[in-house]
C-alpha atoms as a PDB file:
ATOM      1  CA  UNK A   1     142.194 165.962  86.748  1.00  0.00           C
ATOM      2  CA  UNK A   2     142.278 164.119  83.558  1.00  0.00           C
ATOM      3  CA  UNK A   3     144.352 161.018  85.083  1.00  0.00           C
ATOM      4  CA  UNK A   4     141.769 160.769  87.644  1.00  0.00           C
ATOM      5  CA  UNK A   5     138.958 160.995  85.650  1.00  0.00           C
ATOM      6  CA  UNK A   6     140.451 158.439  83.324  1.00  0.00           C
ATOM      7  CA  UNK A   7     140.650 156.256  86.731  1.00  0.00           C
ATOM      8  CA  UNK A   8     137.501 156.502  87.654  1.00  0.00           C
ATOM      9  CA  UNK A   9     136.149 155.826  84.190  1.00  0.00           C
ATOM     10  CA  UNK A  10     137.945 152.737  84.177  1.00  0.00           C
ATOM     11  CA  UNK A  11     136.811 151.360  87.624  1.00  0.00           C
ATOM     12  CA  UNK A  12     133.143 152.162  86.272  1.00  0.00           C
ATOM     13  CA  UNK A  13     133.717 149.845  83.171  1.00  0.00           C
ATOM     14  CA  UNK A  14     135.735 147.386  84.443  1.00  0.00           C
ATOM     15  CA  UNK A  15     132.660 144.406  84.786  1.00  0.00           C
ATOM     16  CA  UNK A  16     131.359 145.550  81.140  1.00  0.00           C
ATOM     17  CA  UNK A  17     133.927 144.184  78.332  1.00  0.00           C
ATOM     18  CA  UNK A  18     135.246 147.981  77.180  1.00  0.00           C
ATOM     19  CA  UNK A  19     138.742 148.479  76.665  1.00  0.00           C
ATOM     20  CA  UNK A  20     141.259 150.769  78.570  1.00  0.00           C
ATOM     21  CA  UNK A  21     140.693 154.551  77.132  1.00  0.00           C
ATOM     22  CA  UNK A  22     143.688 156.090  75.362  1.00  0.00           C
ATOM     23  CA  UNK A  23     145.507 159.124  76.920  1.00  0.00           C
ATOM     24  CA  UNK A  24     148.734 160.559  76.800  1.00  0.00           C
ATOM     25  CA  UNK A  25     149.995 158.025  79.946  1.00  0.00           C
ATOM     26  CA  UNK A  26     151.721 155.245  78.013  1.00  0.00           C
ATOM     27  CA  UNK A  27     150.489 153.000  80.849  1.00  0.00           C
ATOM     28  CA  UNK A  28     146.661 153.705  80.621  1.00  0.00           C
ATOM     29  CA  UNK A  29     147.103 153.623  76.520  1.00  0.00           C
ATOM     30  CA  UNK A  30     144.415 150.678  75.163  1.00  0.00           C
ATOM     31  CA  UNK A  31     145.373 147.536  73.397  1.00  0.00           C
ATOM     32  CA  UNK A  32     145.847 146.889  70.401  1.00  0.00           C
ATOM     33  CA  UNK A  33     142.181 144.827  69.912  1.00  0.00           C
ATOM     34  CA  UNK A  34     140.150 147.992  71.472  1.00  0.00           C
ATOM     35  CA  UNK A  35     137.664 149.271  68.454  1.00  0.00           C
ATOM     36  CA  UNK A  36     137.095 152.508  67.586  1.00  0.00           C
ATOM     37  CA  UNK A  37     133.544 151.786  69.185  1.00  0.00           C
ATOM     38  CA  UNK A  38     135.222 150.967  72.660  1.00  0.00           C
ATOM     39  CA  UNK A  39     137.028 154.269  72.782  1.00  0.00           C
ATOM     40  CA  UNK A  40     134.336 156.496  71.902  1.00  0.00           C
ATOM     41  CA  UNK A  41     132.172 154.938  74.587  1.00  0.00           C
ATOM     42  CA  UNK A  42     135.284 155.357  77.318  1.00  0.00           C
ATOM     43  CA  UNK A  43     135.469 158.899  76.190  1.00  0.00           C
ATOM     44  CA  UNK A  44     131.737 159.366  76.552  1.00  0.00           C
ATOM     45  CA  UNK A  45     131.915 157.997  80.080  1.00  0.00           C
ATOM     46  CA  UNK A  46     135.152 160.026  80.629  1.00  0.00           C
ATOM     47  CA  UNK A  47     133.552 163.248  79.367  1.00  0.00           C
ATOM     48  CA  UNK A  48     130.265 162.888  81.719  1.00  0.00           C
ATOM     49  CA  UNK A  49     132.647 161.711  84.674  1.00  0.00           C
ATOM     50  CA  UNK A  50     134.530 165.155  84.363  1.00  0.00           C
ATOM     51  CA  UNK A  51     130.812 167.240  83.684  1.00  0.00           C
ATOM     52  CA  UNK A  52     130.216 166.182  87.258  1.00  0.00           C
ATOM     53  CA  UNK A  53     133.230 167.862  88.550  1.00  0.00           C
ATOM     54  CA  UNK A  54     131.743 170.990  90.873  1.00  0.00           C
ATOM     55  CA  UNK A  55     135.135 173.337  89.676  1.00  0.00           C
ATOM     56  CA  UNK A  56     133.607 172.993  86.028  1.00  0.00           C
ATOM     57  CA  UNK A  57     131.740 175.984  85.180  1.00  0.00           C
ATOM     58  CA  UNK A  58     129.311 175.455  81.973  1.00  0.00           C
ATOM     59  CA  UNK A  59     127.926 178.564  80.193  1.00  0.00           C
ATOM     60  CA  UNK A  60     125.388 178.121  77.663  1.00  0.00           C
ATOM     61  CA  UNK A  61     123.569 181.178  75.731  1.00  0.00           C
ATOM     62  CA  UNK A  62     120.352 182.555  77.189  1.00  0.00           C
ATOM     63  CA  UNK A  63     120.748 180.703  80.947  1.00  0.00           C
ATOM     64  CA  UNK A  64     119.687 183.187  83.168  1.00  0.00           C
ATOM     65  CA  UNK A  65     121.749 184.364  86.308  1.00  0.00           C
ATOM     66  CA  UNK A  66     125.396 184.113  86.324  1.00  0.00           C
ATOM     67  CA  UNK A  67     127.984 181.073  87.603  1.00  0.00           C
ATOM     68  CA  UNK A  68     130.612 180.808  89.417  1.00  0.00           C
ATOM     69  CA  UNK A  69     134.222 180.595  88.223  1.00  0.00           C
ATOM     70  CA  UNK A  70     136.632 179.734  90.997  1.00  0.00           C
ATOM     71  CA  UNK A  71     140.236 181.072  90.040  1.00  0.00           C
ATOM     72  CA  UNK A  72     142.286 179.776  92.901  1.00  0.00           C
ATOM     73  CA  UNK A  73     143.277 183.336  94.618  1.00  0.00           C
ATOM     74  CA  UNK A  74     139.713 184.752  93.323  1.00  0.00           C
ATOM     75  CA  UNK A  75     136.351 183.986  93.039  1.00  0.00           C
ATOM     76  CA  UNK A  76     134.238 185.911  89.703  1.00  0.00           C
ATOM     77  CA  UNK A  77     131.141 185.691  88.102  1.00  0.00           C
ATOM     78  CA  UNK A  78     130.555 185.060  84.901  1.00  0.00           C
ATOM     79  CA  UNK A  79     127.500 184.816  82.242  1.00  0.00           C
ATOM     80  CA  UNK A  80     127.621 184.177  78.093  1.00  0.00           C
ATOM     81  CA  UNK A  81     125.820 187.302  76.633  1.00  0.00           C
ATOM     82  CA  UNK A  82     126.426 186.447  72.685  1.00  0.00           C
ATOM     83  CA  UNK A  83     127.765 184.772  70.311  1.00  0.00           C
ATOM     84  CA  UNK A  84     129.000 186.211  66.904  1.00  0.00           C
ATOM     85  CA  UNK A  85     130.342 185.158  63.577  1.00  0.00           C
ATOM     86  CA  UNK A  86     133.722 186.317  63.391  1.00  0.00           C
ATOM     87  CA  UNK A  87     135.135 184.967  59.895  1.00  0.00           C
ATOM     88  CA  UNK A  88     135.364 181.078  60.119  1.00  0.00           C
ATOM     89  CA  UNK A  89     134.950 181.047  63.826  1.00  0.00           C
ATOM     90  CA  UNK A  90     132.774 183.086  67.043  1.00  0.00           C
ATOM     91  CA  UNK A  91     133.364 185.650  69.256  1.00  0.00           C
ATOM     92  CA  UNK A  92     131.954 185.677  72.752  1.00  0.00           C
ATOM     93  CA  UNK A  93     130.906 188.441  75.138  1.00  0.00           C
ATOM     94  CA  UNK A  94     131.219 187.348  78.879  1.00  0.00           C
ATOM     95  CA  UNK A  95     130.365 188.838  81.358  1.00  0.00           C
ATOM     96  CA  UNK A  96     132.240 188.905  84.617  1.00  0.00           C
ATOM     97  CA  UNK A  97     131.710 189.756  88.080  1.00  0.00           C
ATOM     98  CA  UNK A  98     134.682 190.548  90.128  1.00  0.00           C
ATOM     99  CA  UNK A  99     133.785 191.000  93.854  1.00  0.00           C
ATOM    100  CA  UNK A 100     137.115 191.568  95.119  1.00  0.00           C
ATOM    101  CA  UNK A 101     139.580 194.187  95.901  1.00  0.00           C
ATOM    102  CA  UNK A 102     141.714 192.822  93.506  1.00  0.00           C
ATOM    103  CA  UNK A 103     142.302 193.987  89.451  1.00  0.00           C
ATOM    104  CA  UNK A 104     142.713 190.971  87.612  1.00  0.00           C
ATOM    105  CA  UNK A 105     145.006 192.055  84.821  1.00  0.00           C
ATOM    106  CA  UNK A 106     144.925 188.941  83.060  1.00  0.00           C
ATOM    107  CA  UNK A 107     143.069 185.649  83.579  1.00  0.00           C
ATOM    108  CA  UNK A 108     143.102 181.965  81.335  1.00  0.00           C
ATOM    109  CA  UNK A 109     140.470 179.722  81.528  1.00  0.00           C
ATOM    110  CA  UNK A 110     141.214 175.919  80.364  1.00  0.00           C
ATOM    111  CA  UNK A 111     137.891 175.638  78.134  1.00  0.00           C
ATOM    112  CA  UNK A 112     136.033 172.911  75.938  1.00  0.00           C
ATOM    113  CA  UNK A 113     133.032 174.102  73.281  1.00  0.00           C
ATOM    114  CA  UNK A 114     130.831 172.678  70.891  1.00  0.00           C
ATOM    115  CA  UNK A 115     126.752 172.467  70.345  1.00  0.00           C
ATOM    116  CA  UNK A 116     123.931 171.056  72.655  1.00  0.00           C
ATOM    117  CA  UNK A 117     121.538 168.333  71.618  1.00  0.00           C
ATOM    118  CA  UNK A 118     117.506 169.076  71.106  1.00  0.00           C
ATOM    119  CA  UNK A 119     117.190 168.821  75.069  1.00  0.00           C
ATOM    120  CA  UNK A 120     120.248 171.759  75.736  1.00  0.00           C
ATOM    121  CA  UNK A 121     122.586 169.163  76.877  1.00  0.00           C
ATOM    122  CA  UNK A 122     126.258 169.797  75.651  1.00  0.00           C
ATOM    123  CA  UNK A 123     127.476 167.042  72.998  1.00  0.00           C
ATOM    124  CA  UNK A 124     130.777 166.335  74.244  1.00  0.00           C
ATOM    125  CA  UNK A 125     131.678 164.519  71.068  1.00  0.00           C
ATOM    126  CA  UNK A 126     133.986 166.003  68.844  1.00  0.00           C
ATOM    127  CA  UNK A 127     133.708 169.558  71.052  1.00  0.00           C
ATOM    128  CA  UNK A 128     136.306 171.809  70.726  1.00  0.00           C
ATOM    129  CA  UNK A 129     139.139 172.539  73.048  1.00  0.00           C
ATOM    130  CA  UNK A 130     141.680 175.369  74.384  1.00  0.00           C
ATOM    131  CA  UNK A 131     142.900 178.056  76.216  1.00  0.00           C
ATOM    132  CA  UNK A 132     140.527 181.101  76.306  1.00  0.00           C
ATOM    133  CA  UNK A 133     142.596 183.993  77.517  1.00  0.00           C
ATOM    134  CA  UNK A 134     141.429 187.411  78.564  1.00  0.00           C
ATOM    135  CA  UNK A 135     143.414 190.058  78.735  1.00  0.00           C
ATOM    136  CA  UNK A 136     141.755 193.188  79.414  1.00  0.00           C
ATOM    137  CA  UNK A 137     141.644 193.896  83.246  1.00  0.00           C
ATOM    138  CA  UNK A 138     138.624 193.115  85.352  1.00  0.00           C
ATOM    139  CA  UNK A 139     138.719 195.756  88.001  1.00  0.00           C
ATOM    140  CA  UNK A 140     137.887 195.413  91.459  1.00  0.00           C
ATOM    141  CA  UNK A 141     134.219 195.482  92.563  1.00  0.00           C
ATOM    142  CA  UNK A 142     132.167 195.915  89.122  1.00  0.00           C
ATOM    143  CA  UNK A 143     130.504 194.134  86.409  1.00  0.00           C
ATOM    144  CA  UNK A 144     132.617 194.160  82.922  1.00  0.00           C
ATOM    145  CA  UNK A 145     131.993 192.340  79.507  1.00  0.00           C
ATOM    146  CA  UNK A 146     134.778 190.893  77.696  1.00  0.00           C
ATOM    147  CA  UNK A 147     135.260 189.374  74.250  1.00  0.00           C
ATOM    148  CA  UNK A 148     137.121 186.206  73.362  1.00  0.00           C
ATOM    149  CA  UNK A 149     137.430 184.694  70.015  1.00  0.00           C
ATOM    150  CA  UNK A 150     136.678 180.799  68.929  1.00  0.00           C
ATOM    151  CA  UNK A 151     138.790 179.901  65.892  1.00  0.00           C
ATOM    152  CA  UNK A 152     137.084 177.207  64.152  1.00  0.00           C
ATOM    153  CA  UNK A 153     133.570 177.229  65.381  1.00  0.00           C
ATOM    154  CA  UNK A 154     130.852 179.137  64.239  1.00  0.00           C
ATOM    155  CA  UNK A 155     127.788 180.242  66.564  1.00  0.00           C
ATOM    156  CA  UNK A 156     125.768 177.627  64.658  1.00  0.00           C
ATOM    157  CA  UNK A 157     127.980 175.110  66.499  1.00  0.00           C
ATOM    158  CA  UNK A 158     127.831 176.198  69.585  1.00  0.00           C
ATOM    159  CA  UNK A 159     125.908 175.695  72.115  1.00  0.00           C
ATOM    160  CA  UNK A 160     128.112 175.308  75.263  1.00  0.00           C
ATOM    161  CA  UNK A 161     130.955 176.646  76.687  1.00  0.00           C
ATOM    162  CA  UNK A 162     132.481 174.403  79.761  1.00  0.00           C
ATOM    163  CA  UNK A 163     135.334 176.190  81.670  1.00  0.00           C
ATOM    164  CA  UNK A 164     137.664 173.374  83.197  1.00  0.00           C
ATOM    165  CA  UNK A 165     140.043 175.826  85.258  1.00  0.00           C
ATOM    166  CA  UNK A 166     140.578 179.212  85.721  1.00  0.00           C
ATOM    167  CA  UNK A 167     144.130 180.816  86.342  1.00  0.00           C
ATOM    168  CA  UNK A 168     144.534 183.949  87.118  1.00  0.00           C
ATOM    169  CA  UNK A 169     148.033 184.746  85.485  1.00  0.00           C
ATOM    170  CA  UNK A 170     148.445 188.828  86.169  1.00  0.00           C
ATOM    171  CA  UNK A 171     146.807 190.343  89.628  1.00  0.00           C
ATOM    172  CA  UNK A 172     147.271 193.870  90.254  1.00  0.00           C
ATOM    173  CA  UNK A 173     146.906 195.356  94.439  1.00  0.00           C
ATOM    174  CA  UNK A 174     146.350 198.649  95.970  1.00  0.00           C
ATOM    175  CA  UNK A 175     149.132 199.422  97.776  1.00  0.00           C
ATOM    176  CA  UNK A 176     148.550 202.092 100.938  1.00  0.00           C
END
């Protein structure tokens, strides 16, 4: 997803001056004579490019309603209910919805963080990134909260929580 992202970010600022944006292709890595200014604005163009991607789920504290988090073999819920200070970093309650026959035994979601602006909107800049893993089941048909810890990033910093992918690593089945 990132590679096309990148791709499209480039065909947007091809007629505007800005250097290539770095990544971890070699082939797509910017020139030497690209300023730190350059790459900051790719990446800002990169990060709203991917914010538009429908299979991103972003949870912020006190939206109402739940969204949805599309896991490839399952479909769930999920809602932010809080955010607290666990030493230097946060812990977050989800919620999560599962609607399906299905236990999910253990489930990884591909995640960025970090704090909103005055307005709400996340500030991609300088967010925080990783795997959020969950490993507590989610049975089948029912509502469960979960907690997950941030290392890093206290609940004064943040504001957002944007869920690139969902993989759902452990599934349990009835069997008749």
């Amino acid at each position: 997803m990132r590679t096309v992202a990148a791709g499209l970010a480039m065909l947007l600022i091809a007629g505007c001056g800005t250097k290539m944006p770095s990544t971890d292709n070699p082939a797509l890595a910017p020139p030497p004579s690209a300023t730190k200014e350059d790459l900051e604005e790719v990446q800002r163009r990169l990060d709203y490019l991917e914010s538009l991607d429908q299979t991103n789920t972003t949870l912020k504290l006190g939206d109402s309603g739940f969204s949805i988090l599309d896991a490839g073999t399952v479909r769930l819920t999920i809602q932010l209910m809080s955010v607290r200070p666990q030493g230097s970093g946060s812990i977050l309650t989800l919620r999560f919805g599962n609607p399906s026959s299905a236990t999910i035994a253990e489930l990884e979601l591909a995640s960025q963080w970090g704090n909103v602006d005055p307005s709400g909107e996340p500030i991609y800049k300088g967010s925080g990134r990783g795997t959020l893993k969950i490993s507590q089941k989610i049975p089948p048909a029912s509502w469960v909260t979960r907690n997950v810890t941030i290392d890093g990033t206290p609940p004064d910093k943040l504001g957002f929580v944007r869920i690139n992918s969902a993989t759902v690593k452990n599934i349990e089945l009835y069997i008749r």
